[in-house]
C-alpha atoms as a PDB file:
ATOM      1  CA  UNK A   1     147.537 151.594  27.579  1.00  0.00           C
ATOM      2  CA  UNK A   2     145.735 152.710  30.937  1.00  0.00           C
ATOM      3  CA  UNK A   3     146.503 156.452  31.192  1.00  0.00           C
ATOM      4  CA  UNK A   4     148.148 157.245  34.709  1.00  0.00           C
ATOM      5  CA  UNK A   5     146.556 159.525  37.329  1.00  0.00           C
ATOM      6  CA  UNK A   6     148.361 162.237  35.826  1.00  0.00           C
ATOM      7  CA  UNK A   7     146.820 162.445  32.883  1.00  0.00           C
ATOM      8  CA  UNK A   8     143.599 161.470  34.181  1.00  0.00           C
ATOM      9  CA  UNK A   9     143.409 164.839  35.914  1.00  0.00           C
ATOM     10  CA  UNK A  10     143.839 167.139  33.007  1.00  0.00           C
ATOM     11  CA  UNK A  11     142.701 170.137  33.634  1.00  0.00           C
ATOM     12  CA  UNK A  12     142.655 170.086  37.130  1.00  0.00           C
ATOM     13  CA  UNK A  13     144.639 171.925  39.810  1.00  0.00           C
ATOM     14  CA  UNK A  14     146.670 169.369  42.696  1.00  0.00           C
ATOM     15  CA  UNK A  15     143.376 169.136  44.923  1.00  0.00           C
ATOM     16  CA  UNK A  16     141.594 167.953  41.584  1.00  0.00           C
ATOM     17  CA  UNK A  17     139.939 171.432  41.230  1.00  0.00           C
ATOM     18  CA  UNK A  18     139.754 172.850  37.378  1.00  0.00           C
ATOM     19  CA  UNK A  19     142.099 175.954  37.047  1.00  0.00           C
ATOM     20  CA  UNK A  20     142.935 177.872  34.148  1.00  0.00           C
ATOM     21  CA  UNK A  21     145.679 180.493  35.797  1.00  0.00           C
ATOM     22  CA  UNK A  22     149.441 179.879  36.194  1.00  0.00           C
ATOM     23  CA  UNK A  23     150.315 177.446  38.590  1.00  0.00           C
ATOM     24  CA  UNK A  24     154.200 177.176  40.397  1.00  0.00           C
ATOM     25  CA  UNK A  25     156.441 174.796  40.745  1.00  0.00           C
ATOM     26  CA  UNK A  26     154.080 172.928  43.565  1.00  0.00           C
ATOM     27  CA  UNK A  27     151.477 173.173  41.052  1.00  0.00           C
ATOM     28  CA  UNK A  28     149.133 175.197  43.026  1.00  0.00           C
ATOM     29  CA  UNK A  29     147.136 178.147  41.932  1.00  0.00           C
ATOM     30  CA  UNK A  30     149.313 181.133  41.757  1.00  0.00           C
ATOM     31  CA  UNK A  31     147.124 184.351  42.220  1.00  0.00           C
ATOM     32  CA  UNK A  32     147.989 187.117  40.615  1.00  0.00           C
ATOM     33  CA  UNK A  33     147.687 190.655  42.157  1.00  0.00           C
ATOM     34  CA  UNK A  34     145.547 192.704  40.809  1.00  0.00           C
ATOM     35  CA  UNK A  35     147.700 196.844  40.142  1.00  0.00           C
ATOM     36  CA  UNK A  36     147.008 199.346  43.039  1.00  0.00           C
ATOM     37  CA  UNK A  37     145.247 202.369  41.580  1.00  0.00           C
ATOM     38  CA  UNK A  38     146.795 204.957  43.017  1.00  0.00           C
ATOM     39  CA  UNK A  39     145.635 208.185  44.580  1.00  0.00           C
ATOM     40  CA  UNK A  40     145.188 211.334  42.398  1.00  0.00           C
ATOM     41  CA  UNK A  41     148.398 213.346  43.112  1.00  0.00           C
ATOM     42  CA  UNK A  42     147.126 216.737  44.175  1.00  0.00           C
ATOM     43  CA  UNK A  43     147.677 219.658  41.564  1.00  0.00           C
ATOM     44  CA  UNK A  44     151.023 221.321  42.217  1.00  0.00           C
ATOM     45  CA  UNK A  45     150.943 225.093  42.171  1.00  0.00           C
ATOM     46  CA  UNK A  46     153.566 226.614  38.856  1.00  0.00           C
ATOM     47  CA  UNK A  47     156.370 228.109  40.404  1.00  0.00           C
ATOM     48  CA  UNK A  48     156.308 231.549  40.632  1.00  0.00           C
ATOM     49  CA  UNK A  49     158.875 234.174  41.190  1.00  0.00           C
ATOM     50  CA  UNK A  50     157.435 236.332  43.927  1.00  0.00           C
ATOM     51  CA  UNK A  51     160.653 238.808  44.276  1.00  0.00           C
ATOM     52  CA  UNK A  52     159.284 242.337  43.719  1.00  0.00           C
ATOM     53  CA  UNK A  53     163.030 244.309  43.101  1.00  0.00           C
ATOM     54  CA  UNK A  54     161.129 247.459  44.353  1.00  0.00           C
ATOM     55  CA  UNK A  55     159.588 245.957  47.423  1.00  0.00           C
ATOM     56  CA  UNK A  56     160.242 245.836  51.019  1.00  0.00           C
ATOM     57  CA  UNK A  57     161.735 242.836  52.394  1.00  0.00           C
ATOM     58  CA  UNK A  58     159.816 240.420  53.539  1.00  0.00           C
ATOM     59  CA  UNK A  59     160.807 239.714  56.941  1.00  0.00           C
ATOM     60  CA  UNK A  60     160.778 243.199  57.869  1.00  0.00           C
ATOM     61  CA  UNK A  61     157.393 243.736  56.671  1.00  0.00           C
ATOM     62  CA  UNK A  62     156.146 240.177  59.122  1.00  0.00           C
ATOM     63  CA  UNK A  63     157.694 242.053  61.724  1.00  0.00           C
ATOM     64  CA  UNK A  64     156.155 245.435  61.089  1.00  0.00           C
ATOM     65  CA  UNK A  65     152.442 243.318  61.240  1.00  0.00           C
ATOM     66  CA  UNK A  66     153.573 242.032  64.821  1.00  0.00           C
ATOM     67  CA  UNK A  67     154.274 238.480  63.770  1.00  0.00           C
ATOM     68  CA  UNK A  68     157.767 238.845  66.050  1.00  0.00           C
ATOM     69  CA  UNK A  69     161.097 240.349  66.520  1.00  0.00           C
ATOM     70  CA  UNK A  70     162.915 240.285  63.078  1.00  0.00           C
ATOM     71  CA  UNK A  71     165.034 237.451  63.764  1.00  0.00           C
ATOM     72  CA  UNK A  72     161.686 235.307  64.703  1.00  0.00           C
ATOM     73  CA  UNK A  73     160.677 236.238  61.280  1.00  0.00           C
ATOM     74  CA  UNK A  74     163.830 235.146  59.905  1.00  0.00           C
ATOM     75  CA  UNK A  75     163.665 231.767  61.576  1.00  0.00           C
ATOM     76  CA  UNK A  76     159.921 231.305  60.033  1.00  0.00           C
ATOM     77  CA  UNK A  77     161.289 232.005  56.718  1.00  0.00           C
ATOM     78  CA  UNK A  78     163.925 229.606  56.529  1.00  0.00           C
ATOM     79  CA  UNK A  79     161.240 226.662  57.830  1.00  0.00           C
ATOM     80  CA  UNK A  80     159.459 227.168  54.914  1.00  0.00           C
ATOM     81  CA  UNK A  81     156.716 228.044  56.983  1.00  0.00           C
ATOM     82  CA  UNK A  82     156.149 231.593  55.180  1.00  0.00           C
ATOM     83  CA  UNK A  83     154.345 231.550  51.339  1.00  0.00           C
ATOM     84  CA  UNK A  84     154.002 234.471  49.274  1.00  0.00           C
ATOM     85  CA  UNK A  85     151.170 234.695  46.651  1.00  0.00           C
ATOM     86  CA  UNK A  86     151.297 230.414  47.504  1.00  0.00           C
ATOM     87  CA  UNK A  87     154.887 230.147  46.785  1.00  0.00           C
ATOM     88  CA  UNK A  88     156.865 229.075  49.653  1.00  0.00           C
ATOM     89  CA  UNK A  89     159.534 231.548  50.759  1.00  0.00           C
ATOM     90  CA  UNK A  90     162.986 230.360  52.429  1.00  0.00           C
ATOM     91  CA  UNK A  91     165.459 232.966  50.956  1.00  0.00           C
ATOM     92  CA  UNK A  92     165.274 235.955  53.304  1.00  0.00           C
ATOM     93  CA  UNK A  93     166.378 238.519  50.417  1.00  0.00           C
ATOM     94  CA  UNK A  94     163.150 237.887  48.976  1.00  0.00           C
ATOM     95  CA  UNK A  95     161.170 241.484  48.836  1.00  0.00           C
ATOM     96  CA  UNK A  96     157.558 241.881  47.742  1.00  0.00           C
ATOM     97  CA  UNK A  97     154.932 244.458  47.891  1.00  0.00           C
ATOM     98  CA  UNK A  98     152.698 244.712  50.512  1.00  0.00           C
ATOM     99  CA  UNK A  99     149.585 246.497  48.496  1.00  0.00           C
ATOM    100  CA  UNK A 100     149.537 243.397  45.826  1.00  0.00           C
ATOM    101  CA  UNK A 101     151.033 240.454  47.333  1.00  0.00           C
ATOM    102  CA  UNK A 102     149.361 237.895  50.186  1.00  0.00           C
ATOM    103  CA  UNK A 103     151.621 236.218  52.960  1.00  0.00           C
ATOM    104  CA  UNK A 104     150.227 233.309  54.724  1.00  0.00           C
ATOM    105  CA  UNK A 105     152.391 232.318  57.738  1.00  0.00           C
ATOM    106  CA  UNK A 106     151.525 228.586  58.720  1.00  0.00           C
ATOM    107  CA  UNK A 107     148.566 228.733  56.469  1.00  0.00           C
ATOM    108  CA  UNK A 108     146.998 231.434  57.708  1.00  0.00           C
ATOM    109  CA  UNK A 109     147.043 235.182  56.193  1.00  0.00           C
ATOM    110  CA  UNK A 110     149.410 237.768  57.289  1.00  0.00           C
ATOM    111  CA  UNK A 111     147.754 241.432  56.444  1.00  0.00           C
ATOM    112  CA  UNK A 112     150.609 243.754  55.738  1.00  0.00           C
ATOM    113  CA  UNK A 113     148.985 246.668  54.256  1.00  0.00           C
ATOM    114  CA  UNK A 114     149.211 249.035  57.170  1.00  0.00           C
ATOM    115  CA  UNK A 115     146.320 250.948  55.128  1.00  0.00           C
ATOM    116  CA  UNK A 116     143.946 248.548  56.584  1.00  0.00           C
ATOM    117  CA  UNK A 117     141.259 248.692  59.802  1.00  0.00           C
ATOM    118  CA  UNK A 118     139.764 246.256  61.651  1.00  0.00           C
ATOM    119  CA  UNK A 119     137.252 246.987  64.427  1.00  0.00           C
ATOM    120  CA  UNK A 120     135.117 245.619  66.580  1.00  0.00           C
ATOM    121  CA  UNK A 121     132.322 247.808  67.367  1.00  0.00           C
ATOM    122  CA  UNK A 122     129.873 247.317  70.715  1.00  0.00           C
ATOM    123  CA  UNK A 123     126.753 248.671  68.871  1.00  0.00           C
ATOM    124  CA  UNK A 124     124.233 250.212  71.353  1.00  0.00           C
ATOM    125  CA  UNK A 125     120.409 250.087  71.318  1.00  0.00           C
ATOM    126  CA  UNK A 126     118.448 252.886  69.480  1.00  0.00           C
ATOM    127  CA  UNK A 127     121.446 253.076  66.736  1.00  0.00           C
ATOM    128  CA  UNK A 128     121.308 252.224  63.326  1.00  0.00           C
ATOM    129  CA  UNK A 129     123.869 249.824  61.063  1.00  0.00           C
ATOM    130  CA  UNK A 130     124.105 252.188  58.685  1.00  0.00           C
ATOM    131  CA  UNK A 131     126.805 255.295  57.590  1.00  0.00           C
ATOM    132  CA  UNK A 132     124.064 257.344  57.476  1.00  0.00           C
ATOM    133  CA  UNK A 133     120.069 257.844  58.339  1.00  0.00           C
ATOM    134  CA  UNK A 134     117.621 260.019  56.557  1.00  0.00           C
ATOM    135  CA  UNK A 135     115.159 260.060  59.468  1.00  0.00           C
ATOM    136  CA  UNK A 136     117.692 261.694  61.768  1.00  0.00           C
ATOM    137  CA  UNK A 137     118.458 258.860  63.764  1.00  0.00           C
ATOM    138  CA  UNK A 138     121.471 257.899  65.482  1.00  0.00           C
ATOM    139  CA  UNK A 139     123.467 255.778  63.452  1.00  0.00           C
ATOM    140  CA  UNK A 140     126.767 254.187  63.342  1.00  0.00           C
ATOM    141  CA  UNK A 141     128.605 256.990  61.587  1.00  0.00           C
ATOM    142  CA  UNK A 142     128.378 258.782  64.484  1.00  0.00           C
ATOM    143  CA  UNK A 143     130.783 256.669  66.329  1.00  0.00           C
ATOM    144  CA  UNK A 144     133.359 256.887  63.642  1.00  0.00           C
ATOM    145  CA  UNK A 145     133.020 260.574  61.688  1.00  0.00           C
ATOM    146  CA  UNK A 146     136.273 261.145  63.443  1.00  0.00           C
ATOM    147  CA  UNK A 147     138.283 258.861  61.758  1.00  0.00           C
ATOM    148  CA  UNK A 148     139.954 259.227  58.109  1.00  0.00           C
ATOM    149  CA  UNK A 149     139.239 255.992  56.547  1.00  0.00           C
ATOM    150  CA  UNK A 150     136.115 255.501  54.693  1.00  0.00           C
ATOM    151  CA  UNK A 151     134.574 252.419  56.854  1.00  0.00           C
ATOM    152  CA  UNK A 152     132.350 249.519  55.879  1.00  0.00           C
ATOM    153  CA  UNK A 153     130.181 247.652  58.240  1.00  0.00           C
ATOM    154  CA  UNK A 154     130.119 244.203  58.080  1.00  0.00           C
ATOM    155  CA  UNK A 155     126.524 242.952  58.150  1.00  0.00           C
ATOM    156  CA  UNK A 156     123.485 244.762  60.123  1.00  0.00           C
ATOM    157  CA  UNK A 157     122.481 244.929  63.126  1.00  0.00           C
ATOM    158  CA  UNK A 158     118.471 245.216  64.244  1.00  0.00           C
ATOM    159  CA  UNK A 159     118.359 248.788  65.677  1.00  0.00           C
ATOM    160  CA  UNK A 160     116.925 246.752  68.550  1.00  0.00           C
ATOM    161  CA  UNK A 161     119.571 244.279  68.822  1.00  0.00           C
ATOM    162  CA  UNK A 162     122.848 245.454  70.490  1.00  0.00           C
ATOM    163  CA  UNK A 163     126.272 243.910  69.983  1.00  0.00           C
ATOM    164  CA  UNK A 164     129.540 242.838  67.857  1.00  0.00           C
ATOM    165  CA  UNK A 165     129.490 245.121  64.515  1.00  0.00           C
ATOM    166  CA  UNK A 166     132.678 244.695  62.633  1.00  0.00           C
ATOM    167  CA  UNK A 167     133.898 247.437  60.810  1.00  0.00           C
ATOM    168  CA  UNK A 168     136.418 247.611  58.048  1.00  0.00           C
ATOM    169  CA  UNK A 169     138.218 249.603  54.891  1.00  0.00           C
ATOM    170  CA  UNK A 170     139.063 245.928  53.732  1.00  0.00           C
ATOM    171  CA  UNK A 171     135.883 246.306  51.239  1.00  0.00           C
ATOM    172  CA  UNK A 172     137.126 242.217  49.814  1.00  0.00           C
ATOM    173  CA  UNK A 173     137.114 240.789  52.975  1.00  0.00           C
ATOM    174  CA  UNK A 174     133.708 242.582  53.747  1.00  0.00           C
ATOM    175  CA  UNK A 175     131.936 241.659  51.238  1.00  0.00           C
ATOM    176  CA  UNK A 176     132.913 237.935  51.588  1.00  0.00           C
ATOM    177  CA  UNK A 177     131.923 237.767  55.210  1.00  0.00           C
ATOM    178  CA  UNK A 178     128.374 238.628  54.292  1.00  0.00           C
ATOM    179  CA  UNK A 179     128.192 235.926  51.578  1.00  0.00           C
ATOM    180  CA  UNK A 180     126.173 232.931  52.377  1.00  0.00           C
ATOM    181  CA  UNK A 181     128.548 230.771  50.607  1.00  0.00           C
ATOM    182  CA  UNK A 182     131.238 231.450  53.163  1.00  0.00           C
ATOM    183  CA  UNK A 183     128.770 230.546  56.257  1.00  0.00           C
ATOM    184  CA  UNK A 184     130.336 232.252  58.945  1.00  0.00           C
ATOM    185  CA  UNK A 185     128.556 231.722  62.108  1.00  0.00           C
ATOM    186  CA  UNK A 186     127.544 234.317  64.423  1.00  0.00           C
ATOM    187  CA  UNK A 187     126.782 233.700  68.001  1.00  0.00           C
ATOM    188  CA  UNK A 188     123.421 235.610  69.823  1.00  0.00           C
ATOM    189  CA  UNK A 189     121.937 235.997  72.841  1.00  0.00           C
ATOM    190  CA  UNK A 190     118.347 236.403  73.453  1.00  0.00           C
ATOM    191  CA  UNK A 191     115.895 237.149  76.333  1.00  0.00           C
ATOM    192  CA  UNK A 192     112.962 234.705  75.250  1.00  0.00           C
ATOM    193  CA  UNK A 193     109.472 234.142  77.644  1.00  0.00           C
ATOM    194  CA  UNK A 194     110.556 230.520  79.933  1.00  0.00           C
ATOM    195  CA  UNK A 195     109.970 227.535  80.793  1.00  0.00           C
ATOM    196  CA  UNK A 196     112.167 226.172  77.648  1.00  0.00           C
ATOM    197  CA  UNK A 197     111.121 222.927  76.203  1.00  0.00           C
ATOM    198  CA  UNK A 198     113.875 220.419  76.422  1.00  0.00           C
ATOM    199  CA  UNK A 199     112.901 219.259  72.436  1.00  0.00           C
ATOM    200  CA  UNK A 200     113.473 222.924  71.735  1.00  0.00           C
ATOM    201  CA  UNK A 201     117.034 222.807  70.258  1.00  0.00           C
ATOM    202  CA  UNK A 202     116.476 219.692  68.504  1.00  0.00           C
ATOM    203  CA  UNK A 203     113.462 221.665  66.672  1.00  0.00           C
ATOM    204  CA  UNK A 204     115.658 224.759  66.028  1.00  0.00           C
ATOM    205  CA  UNK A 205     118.389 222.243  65.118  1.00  0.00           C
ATOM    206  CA  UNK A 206     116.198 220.256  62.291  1.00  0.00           C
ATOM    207  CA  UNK A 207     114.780 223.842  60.988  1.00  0.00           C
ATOM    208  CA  UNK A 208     111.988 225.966  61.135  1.00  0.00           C
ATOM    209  CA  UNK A 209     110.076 226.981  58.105  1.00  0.00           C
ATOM    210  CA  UNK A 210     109.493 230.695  57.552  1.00  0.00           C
ATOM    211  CA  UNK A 211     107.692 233.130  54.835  1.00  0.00           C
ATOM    212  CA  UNK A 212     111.299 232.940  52.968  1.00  0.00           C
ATOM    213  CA  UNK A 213     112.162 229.722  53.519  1.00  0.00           C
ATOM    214  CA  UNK A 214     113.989 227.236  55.868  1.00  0.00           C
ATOM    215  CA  UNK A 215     115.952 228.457  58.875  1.00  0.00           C
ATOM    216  CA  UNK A 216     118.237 225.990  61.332  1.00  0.00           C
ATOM    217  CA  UNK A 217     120.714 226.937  63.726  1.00  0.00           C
ATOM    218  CA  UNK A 218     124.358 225.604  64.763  1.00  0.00           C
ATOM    219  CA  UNK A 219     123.654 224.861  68.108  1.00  0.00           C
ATOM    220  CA  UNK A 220     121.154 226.143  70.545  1.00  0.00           C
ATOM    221  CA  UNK A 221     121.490 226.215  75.013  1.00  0.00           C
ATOM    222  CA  UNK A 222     119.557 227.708  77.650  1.00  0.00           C
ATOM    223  CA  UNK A 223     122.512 230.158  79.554  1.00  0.00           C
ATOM    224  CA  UNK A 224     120.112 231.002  82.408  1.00  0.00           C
ATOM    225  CA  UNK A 225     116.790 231.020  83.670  1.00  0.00           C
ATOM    226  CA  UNK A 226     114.222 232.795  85.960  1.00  0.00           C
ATOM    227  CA  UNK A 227     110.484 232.408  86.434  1.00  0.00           C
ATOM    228  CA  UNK A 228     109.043 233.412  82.976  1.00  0.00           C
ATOM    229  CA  UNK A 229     112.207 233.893  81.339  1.00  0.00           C
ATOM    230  CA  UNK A 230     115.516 231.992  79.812  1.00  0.00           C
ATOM    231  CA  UNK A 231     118.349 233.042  78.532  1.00  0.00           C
ATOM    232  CA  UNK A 232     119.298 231.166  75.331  1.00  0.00           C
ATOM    233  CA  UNK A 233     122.481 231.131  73.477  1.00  0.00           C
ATOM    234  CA  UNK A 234     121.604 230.854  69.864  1.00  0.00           C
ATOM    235  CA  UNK A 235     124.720 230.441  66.634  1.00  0.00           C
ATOM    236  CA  UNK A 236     123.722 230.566  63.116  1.00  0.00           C
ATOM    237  CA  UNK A 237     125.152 231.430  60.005  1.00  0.00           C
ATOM    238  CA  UNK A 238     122.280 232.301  58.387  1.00  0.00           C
ATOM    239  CA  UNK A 239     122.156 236.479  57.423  1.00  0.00           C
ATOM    240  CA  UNK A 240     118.587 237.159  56.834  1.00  0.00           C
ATOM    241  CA  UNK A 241     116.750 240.241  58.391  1.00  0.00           C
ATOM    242  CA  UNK A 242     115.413 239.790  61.718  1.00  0.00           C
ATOM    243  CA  UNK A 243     116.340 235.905  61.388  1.00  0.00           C
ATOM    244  CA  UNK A 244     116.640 235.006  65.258  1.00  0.00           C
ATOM    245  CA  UNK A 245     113.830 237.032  66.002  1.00  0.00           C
ATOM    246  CA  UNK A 246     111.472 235.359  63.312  1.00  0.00           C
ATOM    247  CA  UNK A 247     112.657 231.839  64.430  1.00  0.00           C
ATOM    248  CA  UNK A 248     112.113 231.836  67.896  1.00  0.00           C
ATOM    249  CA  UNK A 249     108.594 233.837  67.300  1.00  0.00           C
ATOM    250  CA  UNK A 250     108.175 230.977  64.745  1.00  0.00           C
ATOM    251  CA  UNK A 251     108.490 228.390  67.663  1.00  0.00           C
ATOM    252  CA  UNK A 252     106.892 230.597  70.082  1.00  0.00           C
ATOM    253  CA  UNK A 253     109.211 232.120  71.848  1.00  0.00           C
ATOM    254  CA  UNK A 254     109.227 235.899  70.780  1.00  0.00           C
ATOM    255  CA  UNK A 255     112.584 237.226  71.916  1.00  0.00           C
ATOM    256  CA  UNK A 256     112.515 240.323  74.596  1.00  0.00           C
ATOM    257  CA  UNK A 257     116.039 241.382  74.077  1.00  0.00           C
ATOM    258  CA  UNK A 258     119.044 239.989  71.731  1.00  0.00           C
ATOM    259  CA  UNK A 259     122.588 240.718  71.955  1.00  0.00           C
ATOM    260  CA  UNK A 260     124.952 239.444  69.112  1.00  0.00           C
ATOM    261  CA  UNK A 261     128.266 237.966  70.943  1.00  0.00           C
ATOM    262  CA  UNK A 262     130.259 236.637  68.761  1.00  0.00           C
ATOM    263  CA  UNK A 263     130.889 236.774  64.733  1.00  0.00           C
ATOM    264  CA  UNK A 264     133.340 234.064  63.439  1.00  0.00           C
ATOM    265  CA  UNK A 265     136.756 234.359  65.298  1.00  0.00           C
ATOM    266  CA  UNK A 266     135.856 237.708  67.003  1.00  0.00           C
ATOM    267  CA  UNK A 267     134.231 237.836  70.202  1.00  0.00           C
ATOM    268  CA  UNK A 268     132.875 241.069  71.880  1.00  0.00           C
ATOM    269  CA  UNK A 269     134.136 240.451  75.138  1.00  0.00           C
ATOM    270  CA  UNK A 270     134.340 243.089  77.914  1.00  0.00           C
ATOM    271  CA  UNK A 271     133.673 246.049  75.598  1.00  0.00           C
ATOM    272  CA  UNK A 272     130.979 248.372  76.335  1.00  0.00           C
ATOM    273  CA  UNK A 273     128.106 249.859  74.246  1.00  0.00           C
ATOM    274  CA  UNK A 274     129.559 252.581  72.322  1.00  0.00           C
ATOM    275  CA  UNK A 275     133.495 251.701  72.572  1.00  0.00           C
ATOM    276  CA  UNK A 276     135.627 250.244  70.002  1.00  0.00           C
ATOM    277  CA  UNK A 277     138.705 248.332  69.510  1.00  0.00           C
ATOM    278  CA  UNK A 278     141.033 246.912  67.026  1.00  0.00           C
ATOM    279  CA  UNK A 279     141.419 243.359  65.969  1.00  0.00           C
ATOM    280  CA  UNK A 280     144.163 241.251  66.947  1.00  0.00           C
ATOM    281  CA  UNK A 281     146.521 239.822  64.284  1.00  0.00           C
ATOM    282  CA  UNK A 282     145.077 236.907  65.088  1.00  0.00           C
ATOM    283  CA  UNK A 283     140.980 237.490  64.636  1.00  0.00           C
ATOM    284  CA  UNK A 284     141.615 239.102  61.575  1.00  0.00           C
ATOM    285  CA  UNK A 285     143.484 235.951  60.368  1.00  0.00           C
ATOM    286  CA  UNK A 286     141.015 234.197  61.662  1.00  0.00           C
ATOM    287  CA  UNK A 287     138.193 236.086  59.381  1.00  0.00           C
ATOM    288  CA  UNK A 288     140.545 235.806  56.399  1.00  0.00           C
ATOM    289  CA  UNK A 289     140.255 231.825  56.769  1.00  0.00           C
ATOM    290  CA  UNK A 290     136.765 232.080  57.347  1.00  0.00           C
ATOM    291  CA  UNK A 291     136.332 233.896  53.946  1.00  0.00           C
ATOM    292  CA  UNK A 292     138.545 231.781  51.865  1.00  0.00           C
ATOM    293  CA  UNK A 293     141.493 234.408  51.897  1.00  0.00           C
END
């Protein structure tokens, strides 16, 4: 018997093509689709019970740190837009202690120990970044022997180099801001010997090799100019001794006078050599973020 078409294509899918998957009712390839790996589900923090019976509750204590009137806080609370020790908060009988807990407010971190001081400090020319000086020289204890807390400065300053100089009881936070690891940027400005190359910044930008190793900055711009000089904005986040002063001498540009402007969040403003003033709520949740807090 001749064998029909049918049977003559075995084997073979309708357009006469071999298959070997399942086919449906037309007889056409059915393809199969392949399971969707899905995306690691992030690690859920473990509930926590962040009522302290003996504390202070917690709205009153947002309010005391000048987040808003009490009822504001209130109103953040039940948003869920308050955490305690990374446990949301929306109960507002919640209390909690100030001294052991941390309160983040829309992520970033509420300090509520009224303990705590945060300054900006314009250090002058001629004084040194230290609490005290053996040689006799002016330093920056001078500017603070007045007050009670026991102060911490946050970095150094060049005793030729004027500018921002954070100071601080908040010895954690302190210590992280001068940590490489954390990177936060500071923001100078120097008095360097003009004309400017225009390939400059892209130089500064790639790195410069020095006796201790590489150096490269954030971002680098020429503020002003005269004949023979420029004015140069410089941000790093590099903490080495003398580091914008080496680099620029590196490229040759030896720098004639340097100002530090800026240090993270905090910016010196219109404050004068010699004067200080407190942080805002803001910088000094600003610095927290900056130091992983």
């Amino acid at each position: 018997m001749t064998p029909n078409k049918r049977n003559s294509n075995a084997g073979k899918g309708s357009r006469g093509r071999p298959h070997g998957g399942r086919t449906g009712g037309s007889g056409r390839p059915v393809r199969t689709r392949r399971p969707q790996q899905q995306a690691p589900k992030k690690p859920s923090v473990p509930y926590v019970d962040v009522h302290d019976p003996d504390g202070v509750r917690l709205q009153k204590l947002l309010a005391a740190a000048g987040v808003g009137s009490r009822r504001v806080c209130e109103d953040l609370i039940r948003q869920g837009r308050v955490s305690v020790d990374e446990q949301v908060v929306q109960e507002l009988g919640v209390r909690i202690d100030p001294l052991k807990q941390s309160v983040h407010v829309d992520g970033e971190r509420v300090q509520l120990d009224e303990s705590r001081v945060y300054l900006a400090f314009n250090k002058p020319l001629g004084v040194v970044s230290t609490m005290s000086d053996d040689k006799g020289r002016p330093s920056v204890a001078d500017y603070v022997e007045q007050r009670k807390e026991r102060l911490f400065h946050v970095g150094r300053l060049d005793v030729d180099t004027e500018g921002l100089l954070l100071l601080t009881n908040d010895g954690e936070l302190a210590n992280r801001l001068q940590h490489p690891s954390y990177g936060v940027p500071k923001t100078y400005v120097a008095m360097i010997p003009g004309p400017v190359p225009r390939a400059l910044g892209k130089q500064l930008r790639e790195g410069v090799e020095l006796d201790d190793g590489k150096v490269a900055v954030d971002s680098f711009k020429v503020v002003d100019s005269t004949p023979g000089w420029a004015l140069v904005e410089v941000v790093l986040h590099e903490g080495r001794k003398h580091i914008v002063r080496r680099m620029l001498e590196a490229v040759g540009h030896p720098v004639e006078s340097l100002s530090r402007t800026d240090v993270g969040p905090v910016q010196l403003g219109e404050l004068r050599p010699g004067k200080m003033r407190p942080l805002t709520r803001q910088e000094v949740a600003g610095l927290y973020k900056a130091a992983g807090l």
